[in-house]
Each structure stands twice: as C-alpha cells, then as structure tokens.
N, C-alpha and C. Protein backbone atom coordinates (compact mmCIF):
# COMPACT_ATOMS: atom_id res chain seq x y z
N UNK A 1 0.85 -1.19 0.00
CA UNK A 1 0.00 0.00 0.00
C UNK A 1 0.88 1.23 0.00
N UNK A 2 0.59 2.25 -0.33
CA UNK A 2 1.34 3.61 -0.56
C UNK A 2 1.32 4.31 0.29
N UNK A 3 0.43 3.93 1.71
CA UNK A 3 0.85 4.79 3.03
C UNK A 3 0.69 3.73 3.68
N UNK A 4 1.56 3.98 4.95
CA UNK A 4 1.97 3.23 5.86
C UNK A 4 1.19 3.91 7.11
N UNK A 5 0.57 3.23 8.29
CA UNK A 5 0.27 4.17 9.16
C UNK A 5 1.13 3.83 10.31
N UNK A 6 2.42 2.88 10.35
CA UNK A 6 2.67 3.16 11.62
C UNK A 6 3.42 3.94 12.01
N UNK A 7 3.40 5.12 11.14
CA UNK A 7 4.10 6.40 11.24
C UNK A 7 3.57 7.50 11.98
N UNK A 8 2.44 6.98 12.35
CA UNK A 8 1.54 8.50 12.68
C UNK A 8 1.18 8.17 14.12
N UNK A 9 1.41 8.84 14.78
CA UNK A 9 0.56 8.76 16.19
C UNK A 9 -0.91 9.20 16.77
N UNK A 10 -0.99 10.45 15.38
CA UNK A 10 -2.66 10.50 15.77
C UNK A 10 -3.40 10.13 14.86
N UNK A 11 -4.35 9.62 14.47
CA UNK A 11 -5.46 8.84 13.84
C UNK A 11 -5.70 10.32 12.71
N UNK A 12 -6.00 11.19 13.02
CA UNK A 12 -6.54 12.16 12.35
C UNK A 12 -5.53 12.60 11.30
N UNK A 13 -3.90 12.92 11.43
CA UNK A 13 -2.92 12.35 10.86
C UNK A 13 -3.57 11.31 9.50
N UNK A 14 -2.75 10.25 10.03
CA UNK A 14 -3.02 9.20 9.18
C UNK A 14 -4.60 9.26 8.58
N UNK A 15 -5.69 9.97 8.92
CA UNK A 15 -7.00 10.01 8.14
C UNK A 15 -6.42 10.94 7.19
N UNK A 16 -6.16 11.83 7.11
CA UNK A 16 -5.83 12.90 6.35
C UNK A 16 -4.82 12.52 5.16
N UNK A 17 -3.96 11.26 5.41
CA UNK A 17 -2.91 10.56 4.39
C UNK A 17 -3.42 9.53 3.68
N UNK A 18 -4.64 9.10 3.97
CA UNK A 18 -5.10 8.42 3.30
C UNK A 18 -6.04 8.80 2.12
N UNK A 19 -6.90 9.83 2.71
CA UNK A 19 -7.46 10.27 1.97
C UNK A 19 -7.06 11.11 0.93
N UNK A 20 -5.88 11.41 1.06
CA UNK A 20 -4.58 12.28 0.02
C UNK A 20 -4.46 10.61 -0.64
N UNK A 21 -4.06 9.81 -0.23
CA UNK A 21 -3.64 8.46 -1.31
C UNK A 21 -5.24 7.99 -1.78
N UNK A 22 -6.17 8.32 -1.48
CA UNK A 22 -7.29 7.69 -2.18
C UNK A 22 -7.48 8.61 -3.32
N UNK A 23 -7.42 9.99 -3.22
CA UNK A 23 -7.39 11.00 -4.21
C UNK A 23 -6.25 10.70 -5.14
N UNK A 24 -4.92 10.13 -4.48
CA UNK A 24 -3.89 10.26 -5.96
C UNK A 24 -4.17 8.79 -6.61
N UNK A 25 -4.90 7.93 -6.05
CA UNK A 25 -5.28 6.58 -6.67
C UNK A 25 -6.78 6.65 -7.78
N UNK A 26 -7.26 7.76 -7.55
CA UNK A 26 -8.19 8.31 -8.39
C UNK A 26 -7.93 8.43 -9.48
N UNK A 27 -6.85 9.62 -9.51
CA UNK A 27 -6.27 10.13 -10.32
C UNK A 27 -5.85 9.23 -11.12
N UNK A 28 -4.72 8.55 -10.58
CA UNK A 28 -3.90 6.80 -11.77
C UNK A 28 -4.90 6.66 -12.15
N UNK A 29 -6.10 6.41 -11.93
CA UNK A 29 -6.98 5.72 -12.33
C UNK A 29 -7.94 6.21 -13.66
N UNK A 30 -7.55 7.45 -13.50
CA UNK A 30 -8.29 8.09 -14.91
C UNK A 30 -7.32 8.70 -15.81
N UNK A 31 -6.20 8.25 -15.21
CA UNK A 31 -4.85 8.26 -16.01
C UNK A 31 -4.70 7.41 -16.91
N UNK A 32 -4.40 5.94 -16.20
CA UNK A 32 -4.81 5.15 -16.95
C UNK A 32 -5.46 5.10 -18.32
N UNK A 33 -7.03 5.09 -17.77
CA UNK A 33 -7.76 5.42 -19.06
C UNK A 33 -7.53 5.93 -19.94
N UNK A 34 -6.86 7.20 -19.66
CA UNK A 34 -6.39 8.05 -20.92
C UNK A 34 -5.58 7.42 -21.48
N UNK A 35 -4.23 7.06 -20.96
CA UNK A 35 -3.60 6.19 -21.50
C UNK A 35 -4.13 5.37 -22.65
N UNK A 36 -5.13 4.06 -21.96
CA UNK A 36 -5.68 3.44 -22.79
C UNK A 36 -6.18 3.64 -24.08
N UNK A 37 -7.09 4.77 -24.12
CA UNK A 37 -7.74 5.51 -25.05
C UNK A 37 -6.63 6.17 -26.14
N UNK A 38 -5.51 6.53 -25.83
CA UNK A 38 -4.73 7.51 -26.97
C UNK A 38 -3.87 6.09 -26.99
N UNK A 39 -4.24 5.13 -26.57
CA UNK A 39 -3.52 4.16 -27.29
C UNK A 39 -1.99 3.73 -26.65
N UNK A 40 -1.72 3.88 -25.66
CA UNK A 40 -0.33 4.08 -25.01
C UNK A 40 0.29 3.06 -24.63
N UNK A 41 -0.58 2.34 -24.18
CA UNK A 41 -0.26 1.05 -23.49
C UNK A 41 -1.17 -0.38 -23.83
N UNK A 42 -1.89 -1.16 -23.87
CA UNK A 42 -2.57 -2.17 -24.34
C UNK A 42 -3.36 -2.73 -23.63
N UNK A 43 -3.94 -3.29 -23.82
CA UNK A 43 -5.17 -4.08 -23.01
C UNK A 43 -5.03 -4.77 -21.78
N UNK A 44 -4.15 -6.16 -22.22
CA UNK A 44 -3.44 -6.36 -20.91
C UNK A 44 -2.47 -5.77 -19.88
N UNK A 45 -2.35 -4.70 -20.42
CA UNK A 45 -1.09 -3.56 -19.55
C UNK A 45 -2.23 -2.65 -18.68
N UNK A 46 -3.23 -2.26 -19.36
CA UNK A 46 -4.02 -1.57 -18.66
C UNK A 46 -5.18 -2.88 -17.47
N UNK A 47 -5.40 -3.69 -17.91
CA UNK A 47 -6.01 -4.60 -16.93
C UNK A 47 -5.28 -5.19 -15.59
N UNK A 48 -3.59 -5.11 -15.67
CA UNK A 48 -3.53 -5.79 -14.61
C UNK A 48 -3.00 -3.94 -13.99
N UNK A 49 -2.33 -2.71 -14.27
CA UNK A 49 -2.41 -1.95 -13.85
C UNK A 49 -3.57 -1.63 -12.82
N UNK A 50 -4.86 -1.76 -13.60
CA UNK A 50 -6.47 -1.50 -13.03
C UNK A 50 -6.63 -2.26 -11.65
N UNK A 51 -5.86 -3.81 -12.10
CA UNK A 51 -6.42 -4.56 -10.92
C UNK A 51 -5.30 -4.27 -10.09
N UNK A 52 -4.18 -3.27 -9.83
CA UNK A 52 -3.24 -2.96 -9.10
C UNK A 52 -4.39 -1.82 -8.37
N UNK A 53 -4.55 -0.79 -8.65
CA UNK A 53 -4.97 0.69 -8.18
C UNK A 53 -5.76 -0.18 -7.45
N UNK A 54 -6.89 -0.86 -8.31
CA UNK A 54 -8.26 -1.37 -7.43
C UNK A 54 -8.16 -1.70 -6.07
N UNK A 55 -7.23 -2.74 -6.24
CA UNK A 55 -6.78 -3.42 -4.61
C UNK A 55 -6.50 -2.49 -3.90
N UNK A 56 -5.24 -1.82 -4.14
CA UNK A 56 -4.86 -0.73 -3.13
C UNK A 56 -6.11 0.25 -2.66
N UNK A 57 -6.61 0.65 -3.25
CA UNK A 57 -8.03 1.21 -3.27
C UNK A 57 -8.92 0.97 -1.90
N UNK A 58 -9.07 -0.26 -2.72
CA UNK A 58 -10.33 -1.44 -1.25
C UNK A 58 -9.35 -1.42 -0.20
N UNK A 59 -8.06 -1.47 -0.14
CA UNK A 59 -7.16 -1.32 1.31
C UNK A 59 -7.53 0.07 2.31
N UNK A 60 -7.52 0.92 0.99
CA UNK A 60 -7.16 2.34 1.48
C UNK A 60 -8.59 3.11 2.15
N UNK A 61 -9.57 2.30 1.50
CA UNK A 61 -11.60 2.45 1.70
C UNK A 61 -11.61 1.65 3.37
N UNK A 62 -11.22 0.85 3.08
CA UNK A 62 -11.22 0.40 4.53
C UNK A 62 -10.70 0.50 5.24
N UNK A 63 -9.57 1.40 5.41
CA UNK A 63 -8.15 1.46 6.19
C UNK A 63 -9.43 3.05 6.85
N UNK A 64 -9.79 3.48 5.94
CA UNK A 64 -10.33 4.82 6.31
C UNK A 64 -11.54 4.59 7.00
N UNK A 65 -12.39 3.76 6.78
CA UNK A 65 -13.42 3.31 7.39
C UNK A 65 -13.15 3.09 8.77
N UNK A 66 -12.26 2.22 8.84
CA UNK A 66 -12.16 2.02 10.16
C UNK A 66 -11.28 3.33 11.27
N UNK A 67 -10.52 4.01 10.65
CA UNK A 67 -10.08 5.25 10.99
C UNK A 67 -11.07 6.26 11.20
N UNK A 68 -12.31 6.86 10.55
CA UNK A 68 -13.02 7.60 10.66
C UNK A 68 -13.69 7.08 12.06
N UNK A 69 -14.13 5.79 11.92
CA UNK A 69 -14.48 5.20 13.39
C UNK A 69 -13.88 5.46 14.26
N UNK A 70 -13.01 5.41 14.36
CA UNK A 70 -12.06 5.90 15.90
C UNK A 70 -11.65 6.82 15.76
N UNK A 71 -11.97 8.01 14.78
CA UNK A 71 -11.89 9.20 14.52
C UNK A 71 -12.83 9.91 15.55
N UNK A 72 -14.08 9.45 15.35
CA UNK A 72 -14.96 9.75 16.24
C UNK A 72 -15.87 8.66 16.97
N UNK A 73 -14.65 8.25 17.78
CA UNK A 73 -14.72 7.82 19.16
C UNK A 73 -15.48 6.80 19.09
N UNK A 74 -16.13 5.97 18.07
CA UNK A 74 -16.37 4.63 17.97
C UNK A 74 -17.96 4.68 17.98
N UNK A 75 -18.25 6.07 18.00
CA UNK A 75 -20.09 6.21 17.45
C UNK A 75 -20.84 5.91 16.58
C-alpha cells in the first residue's frame, strides 16, 4: 500500500494521508484510461495496472473506514 500508518501517532494524521492516497489513486486511475484511449499502453497492460490501483483502493476504503471510526470515538 502507498501509506503506511505506523508512522503516525494520531489517527486524524493518518486520516488525512489516506485520503490524500485515495485522491492520488483516483487520479492513476483516470490516467490510466487516458492512456488506454490515446492508445499508449494495451489491453493487458491496462487490466492488470487497473487490478493494481483497485486493490490498493479497497485497502485504502477500509483502512479509512475504520479510521473515521475511531476518529470519532467509535459512534
């Protein structure tokens, strides 16, 4: 994954770095596409790329999920 949290000591920290890596995983992601589209790279180059971002993605959705939770105090 592209952030690490055992760097951070406060939760709100590390919420704030993730959600900066979910935004730049966005981005690849419609990068990509373009890519694809002007022809840059190929089918299978862009499919296992896709299924790279994706994963990290679902890490980074749930890494935050559960951070926002103990963000605020487990309500």
């Amino acid at each position: 994954m592209g952030v690490s949290l055992a760097g951070f000591k406060d939760p709100r920290e590390a919420l704030r770095a993730l959600e900066k890596r979910r935004k730049e995983l966005e981005n690849e992601l419609m990068e990509l596409v373009r890519r694809r589209e002007r022809g840059e790279i190929g089918e299978e180059e862009f499919q296992e790329a896709k299924l790279r971002l994706e994963r990290e993605f679902i890490e980074v959705m749930d890494r935050l999920a559960q951070l926002r939770f103990i963000v605020s105090g487990g309500v």
